[in-house]
PDB file of N, CA and C in Angstrom:
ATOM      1  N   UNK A   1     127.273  29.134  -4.552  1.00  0.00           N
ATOM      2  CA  UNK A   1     127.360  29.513  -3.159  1.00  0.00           C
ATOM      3  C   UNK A   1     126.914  30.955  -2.997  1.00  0.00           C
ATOM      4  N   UNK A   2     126.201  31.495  -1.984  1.00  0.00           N
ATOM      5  CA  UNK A   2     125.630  32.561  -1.991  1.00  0.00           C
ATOM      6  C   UNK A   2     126.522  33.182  -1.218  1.00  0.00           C
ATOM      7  N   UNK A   3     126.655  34.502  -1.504  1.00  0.00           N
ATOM      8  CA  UNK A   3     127.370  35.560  -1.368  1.00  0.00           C
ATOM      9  C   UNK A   3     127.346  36.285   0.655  1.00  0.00           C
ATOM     10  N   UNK A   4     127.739  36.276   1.088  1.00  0.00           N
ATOM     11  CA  UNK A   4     127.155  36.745   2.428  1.00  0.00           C
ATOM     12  C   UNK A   4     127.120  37.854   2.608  1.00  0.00           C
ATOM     13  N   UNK A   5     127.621  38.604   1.885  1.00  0.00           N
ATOM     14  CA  UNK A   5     127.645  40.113   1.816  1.00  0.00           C
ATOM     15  C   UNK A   5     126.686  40.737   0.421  1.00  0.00           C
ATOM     16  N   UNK A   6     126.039  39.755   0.097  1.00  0.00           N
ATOM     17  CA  UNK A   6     125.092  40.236  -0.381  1.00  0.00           C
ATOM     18  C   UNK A   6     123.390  40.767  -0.247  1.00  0.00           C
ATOM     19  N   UNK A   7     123.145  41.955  -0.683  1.00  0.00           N
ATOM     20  CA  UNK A   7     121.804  42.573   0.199  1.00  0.00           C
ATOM     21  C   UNK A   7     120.772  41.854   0.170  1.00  0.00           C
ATOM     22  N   UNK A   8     120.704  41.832   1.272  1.00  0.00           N
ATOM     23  CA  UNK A   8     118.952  41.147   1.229  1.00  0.00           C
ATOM     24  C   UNK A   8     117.785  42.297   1.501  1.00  0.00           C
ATOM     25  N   UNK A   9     116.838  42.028   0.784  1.00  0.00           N
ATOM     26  CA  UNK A   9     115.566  42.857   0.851  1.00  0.00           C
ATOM     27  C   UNK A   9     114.297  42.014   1.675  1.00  0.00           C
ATOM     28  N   UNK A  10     113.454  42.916   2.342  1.00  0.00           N
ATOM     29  CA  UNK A  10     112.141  42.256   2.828  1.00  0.00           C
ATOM     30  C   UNK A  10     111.309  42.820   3.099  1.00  0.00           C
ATOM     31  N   UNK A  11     109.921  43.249   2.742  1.00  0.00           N
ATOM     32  CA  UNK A  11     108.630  44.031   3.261  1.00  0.00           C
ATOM     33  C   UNK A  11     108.377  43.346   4.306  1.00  0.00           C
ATOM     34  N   UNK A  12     107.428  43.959   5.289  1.00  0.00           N
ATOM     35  CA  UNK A  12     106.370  43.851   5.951  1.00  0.00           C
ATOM     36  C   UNK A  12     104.896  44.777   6.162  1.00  0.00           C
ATOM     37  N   UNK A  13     103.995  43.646   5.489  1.00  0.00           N
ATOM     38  CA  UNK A  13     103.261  44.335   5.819  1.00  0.00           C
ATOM     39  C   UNK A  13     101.643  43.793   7.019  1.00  0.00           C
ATOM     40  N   UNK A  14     101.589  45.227   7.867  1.00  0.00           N
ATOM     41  CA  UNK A  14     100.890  44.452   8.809  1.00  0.00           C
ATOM     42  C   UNK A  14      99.376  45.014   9.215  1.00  0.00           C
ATOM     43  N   UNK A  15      98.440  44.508   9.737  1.00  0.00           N
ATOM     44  CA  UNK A  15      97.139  45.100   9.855  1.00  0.00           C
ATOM     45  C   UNK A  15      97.304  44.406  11.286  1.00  0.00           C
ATOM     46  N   UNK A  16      95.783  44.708  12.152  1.00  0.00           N
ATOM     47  CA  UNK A  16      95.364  44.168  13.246  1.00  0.00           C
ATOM     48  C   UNK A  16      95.593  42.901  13.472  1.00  0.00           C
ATOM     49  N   UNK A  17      94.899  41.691  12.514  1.00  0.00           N
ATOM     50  CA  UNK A  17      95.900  40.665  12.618  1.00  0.00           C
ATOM     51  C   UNK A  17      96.615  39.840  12.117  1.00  0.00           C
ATOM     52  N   UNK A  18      97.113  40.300  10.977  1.00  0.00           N
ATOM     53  CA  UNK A  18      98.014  39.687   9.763  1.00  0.00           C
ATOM     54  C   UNK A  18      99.586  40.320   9.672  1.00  0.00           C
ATOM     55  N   UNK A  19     100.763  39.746   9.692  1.00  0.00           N
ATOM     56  CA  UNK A  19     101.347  40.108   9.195  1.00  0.00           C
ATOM     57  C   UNK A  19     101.957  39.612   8.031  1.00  0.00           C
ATOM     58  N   UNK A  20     102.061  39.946   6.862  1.00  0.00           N
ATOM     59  CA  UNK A  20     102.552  39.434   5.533  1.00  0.00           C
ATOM     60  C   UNK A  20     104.131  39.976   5.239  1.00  0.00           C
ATOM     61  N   UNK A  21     104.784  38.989   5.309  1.00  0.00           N
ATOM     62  CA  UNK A  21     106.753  38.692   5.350  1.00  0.00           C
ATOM     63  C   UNK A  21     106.616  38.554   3.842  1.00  0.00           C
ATOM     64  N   UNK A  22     106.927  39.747   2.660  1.00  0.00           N
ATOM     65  CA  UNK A  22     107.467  39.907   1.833  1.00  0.00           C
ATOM     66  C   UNK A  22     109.068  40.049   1.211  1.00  0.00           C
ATOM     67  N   UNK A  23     109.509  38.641   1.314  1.00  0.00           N
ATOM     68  CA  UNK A  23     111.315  38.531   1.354  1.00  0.00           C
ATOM     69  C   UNK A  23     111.163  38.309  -0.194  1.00  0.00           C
ATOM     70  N   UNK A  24     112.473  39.111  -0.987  1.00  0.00           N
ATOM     71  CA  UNK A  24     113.092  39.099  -2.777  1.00  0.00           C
ATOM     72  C   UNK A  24     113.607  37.564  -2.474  1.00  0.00           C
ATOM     73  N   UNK A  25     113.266  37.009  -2.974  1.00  0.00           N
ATOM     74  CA  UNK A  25     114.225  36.028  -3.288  1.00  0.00           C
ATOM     75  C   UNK A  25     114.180  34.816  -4.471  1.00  0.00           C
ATOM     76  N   UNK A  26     115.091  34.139  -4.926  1.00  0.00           N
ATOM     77  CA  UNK A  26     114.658  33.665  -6.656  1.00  0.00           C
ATOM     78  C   UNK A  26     114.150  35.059  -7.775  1.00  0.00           C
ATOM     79  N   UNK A  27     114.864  36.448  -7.461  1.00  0.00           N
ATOM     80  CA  UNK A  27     114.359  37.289  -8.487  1.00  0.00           C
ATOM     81  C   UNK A  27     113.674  37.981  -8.216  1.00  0.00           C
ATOM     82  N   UNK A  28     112.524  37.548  -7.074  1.00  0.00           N
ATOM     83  CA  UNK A  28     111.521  38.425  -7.258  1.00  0.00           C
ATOM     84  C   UNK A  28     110.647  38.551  -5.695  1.00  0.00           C
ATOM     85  N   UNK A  29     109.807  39.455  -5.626  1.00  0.00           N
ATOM     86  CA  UNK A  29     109.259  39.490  -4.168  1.00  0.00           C
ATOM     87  C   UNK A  29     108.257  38.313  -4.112  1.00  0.00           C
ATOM     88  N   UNK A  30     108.343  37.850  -2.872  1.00  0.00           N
ATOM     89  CA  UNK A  30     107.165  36.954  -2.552  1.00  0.00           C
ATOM     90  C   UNK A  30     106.053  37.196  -1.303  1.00  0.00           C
ATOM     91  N   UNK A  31     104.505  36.526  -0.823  1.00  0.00           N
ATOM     92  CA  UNK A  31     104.261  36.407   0.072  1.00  0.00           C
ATOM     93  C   UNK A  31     104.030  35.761   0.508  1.00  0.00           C
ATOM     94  N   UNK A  32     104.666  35.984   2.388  1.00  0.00           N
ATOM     95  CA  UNK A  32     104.691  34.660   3.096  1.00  0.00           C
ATOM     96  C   UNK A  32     104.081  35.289   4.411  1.00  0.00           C
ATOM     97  N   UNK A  33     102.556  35.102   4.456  1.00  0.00           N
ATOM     98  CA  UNK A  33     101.965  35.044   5.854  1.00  0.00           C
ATOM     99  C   UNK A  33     101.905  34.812   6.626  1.00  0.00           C
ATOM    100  N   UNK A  34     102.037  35.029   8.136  1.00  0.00           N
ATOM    101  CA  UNK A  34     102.029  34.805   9.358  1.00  0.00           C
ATOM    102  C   UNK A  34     101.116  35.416  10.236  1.00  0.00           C
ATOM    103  N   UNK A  35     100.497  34.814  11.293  1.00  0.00           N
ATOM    104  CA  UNK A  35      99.657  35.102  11.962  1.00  0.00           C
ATOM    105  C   UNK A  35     100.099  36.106  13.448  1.00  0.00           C
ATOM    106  N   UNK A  36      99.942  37.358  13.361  1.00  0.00           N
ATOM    107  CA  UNK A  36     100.368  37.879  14.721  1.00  0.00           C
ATOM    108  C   UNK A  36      99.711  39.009  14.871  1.00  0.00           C
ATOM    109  N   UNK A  37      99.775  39.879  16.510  1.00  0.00           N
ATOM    110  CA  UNK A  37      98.914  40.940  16.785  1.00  0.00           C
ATOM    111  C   UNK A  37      99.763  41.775  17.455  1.00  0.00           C
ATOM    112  N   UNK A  38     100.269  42.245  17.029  1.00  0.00           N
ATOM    113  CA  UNK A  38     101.585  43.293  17.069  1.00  0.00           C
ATOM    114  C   UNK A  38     101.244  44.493  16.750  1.00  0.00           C
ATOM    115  N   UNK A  39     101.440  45.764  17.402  1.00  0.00           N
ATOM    116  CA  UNK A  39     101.532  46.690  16.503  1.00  0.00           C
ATOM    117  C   UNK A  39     102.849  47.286  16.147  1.00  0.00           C
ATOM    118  N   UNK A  40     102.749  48.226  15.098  1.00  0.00           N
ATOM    119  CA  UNK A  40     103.976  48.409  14.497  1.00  0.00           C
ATOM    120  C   UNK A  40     105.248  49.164  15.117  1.00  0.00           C
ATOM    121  N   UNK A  41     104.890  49.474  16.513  1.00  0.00           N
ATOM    122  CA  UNK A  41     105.716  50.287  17.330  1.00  0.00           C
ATOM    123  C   UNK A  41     106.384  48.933  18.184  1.00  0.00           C
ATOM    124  N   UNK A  42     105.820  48.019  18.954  1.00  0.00           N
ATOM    125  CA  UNK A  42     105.762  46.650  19.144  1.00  0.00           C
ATOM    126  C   UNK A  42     106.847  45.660  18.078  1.00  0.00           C
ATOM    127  N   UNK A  43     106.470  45.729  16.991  1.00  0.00           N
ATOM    128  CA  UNK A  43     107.162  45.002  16.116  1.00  0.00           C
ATOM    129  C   UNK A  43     108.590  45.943  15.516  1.00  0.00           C
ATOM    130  N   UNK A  44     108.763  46.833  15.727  1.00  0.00           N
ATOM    131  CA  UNK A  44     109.902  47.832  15.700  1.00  0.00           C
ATOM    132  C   UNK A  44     110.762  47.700  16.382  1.00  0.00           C
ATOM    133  N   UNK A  45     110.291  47.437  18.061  1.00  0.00           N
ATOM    134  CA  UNK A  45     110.997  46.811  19.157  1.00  0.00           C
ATOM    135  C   UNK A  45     111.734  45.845  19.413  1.00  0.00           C
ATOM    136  N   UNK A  46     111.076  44.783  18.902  1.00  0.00           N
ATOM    137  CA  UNK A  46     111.368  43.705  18.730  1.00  0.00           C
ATOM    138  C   UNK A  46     112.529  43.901  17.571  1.00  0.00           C
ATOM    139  N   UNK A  47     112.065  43.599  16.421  1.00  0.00           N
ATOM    140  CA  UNK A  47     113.592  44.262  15.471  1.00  0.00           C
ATOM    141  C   UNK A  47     114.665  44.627  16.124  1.00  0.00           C
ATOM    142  N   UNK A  48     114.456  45.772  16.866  1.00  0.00           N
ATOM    143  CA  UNK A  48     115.263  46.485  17.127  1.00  0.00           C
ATOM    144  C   UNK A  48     116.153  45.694  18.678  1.00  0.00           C
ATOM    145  N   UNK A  49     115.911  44.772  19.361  1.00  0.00           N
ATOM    146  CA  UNK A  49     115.975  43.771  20.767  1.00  0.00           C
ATOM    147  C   UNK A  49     116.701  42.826  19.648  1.00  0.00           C
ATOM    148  N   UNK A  50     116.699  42.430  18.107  1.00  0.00           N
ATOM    149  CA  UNK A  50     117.043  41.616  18.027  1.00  0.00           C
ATOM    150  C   UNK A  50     118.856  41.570  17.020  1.00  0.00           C
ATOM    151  N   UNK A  51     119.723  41.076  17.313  1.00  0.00           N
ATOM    152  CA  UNK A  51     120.899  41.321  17.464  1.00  0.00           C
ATOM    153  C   UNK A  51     121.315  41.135  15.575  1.00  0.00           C
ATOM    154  N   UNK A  52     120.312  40.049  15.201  1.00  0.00           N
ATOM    155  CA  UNK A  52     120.209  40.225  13.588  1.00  0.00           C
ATOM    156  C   UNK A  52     120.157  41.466  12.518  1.00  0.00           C
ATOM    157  N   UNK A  53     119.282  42.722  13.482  1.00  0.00           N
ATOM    158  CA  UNK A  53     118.618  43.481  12.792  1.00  0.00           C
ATOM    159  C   UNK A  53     119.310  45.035  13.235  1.00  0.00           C
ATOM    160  N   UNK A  54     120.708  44.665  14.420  1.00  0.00           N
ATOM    161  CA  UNK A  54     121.319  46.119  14.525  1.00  0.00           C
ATOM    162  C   UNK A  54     121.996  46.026  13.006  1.00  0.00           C
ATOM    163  N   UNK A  55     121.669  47.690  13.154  1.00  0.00           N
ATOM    164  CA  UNK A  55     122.871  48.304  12.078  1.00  0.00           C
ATOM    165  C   UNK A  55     121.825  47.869  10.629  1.00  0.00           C
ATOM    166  N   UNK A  56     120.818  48.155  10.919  1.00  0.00           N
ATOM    167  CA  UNK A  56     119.677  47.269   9.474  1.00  0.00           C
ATOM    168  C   UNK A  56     119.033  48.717   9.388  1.00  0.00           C
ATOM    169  N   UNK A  57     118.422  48.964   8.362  1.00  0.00           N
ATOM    170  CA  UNK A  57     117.931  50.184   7.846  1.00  0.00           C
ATOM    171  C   UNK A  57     116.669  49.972   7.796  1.00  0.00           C
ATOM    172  N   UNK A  58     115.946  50.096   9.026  1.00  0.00           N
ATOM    173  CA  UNK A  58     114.047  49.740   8.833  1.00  0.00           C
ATOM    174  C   UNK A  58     113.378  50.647   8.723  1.00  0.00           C
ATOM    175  N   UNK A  59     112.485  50.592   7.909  1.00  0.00           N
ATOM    176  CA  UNK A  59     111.725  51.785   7.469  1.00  0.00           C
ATOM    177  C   UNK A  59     110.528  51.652   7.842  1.00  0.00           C
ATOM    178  N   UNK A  60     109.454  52.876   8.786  1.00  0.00           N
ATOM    179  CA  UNK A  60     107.928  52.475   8.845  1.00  0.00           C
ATOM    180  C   UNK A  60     107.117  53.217   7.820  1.00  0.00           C
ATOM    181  N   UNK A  61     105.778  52.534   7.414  1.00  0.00           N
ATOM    182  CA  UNK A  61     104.878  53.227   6.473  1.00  0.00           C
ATOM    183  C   UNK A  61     103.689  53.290   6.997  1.00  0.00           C
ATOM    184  N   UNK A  62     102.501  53.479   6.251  1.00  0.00           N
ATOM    185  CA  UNK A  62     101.278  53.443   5.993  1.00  0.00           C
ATOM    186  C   UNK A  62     100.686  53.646   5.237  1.00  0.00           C
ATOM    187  N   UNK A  63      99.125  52.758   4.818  1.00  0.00           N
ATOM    188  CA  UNK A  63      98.801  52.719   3.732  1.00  0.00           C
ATOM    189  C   UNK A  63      97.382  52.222   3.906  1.00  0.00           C
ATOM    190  N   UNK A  64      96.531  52.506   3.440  1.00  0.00           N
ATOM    191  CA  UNK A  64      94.798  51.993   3.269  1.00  0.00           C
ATOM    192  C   UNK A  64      95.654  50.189   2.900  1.00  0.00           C
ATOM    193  N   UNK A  65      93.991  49.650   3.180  1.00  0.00           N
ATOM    194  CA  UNK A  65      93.746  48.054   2.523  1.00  0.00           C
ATOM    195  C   UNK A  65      94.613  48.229   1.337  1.00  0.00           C
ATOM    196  N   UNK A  66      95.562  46.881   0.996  1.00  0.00           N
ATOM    197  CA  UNK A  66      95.605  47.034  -0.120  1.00  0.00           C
ATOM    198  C   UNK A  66      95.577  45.221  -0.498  1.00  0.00           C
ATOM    199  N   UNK A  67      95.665  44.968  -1.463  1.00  0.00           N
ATOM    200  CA  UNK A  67      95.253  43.637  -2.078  1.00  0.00           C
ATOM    201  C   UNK A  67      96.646  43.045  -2.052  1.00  0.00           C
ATOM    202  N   UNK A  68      97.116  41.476  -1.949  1.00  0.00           N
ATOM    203  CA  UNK A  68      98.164  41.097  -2.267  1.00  0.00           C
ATOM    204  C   UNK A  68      99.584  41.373  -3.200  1.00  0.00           C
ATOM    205  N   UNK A  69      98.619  41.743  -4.812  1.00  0.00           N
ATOM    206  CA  UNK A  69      99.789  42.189  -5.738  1.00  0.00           C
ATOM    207  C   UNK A  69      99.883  43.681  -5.430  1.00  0.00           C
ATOM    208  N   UNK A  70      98.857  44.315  -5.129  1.00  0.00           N
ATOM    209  CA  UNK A  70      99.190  46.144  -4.447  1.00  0.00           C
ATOM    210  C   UNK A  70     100.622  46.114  -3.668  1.00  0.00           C
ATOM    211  N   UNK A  71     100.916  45.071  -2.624  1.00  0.00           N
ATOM    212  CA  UNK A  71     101.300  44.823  -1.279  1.00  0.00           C
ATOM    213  C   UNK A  71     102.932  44.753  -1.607  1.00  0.00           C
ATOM    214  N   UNK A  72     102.819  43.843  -2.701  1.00  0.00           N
ATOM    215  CA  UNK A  72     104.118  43.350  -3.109  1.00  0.00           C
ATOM    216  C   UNK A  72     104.569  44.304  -3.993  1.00  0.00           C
ATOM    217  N   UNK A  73     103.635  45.023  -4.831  1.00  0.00           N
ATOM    218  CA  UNK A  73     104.503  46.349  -5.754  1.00  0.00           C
ATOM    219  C   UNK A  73     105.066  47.708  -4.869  1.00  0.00           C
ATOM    220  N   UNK A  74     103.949  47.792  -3.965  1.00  0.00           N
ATOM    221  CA  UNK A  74     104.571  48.580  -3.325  1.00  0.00           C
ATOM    222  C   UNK A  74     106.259  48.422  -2.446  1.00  0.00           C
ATOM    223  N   UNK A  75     106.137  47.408  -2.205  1.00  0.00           N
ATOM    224  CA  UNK A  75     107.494  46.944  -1.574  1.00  0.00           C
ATOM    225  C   UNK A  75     108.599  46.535  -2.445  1.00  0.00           C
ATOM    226  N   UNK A  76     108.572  46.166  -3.323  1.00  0.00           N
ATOM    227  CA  UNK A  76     109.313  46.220  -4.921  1.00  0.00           C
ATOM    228  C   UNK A  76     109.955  47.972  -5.124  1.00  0.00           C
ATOM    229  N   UNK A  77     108.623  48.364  -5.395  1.00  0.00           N
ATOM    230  CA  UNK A  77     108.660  49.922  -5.652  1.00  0.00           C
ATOM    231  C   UNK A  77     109.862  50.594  -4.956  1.00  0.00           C
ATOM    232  N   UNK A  78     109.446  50.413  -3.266  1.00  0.00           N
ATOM    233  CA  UNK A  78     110.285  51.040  -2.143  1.00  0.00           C
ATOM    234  C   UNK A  78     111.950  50.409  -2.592  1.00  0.00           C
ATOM    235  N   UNK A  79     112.054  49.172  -3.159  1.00  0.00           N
ATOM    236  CA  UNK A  79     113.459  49.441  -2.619  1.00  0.00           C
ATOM    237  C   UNK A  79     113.912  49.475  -4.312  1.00  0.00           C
ATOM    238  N   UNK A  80     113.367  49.631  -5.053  1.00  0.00           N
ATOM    239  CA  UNK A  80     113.880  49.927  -6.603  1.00  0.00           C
ATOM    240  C   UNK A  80     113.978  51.419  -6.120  1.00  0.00           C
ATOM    241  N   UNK A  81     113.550  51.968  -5.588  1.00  0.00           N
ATOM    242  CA  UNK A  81     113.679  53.529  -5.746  1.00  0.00           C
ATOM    243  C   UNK A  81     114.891  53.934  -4.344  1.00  0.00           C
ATOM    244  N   UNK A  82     114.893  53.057  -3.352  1.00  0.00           N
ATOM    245  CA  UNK A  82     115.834  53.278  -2.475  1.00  0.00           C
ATOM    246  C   UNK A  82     117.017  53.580  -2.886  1.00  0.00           C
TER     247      UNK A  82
END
């Protein structure tokens, strides 16, 4: 039985029109693509409108192109070092 008070982790990462939903789970980060045209001030909002995500610690970045496994180390990276 899974723990409910246990942390959950999740990247996002987003361009013009991709966003890629990087959630830990089974061990390890994964990616799970979705199609949207949001920008990141837009998609902050939203987060932030949504009653799941008060009291959640969201962080914004930026970063050149980067390739799938770039995408996912970096977001690994961020919360091993958090």
């Amino acid at each position: 039985m899974k723990d409910q008070h246990q942390k959950q982790y999740a990247g996002v990462w987003m361009d013009h029109r991709n966003a890629v939903f990087i959630p830990f789970t089974d061990g390890a980060f994964a990616i799970q693509e979705d199609k949207v045209c949001k920008s990141q001030e837009e998609f902050l909002n939203f987060l932030n409108d949504d009653n799941h995500f008060k009291n959640k610690k969201i962080t914004l970045g930026s970063a050149e192109k980067m390739t799938d496994p770039q995408t996912v180390a970096k977001v690994r990276d961020f919360f091993k070092n958090a």
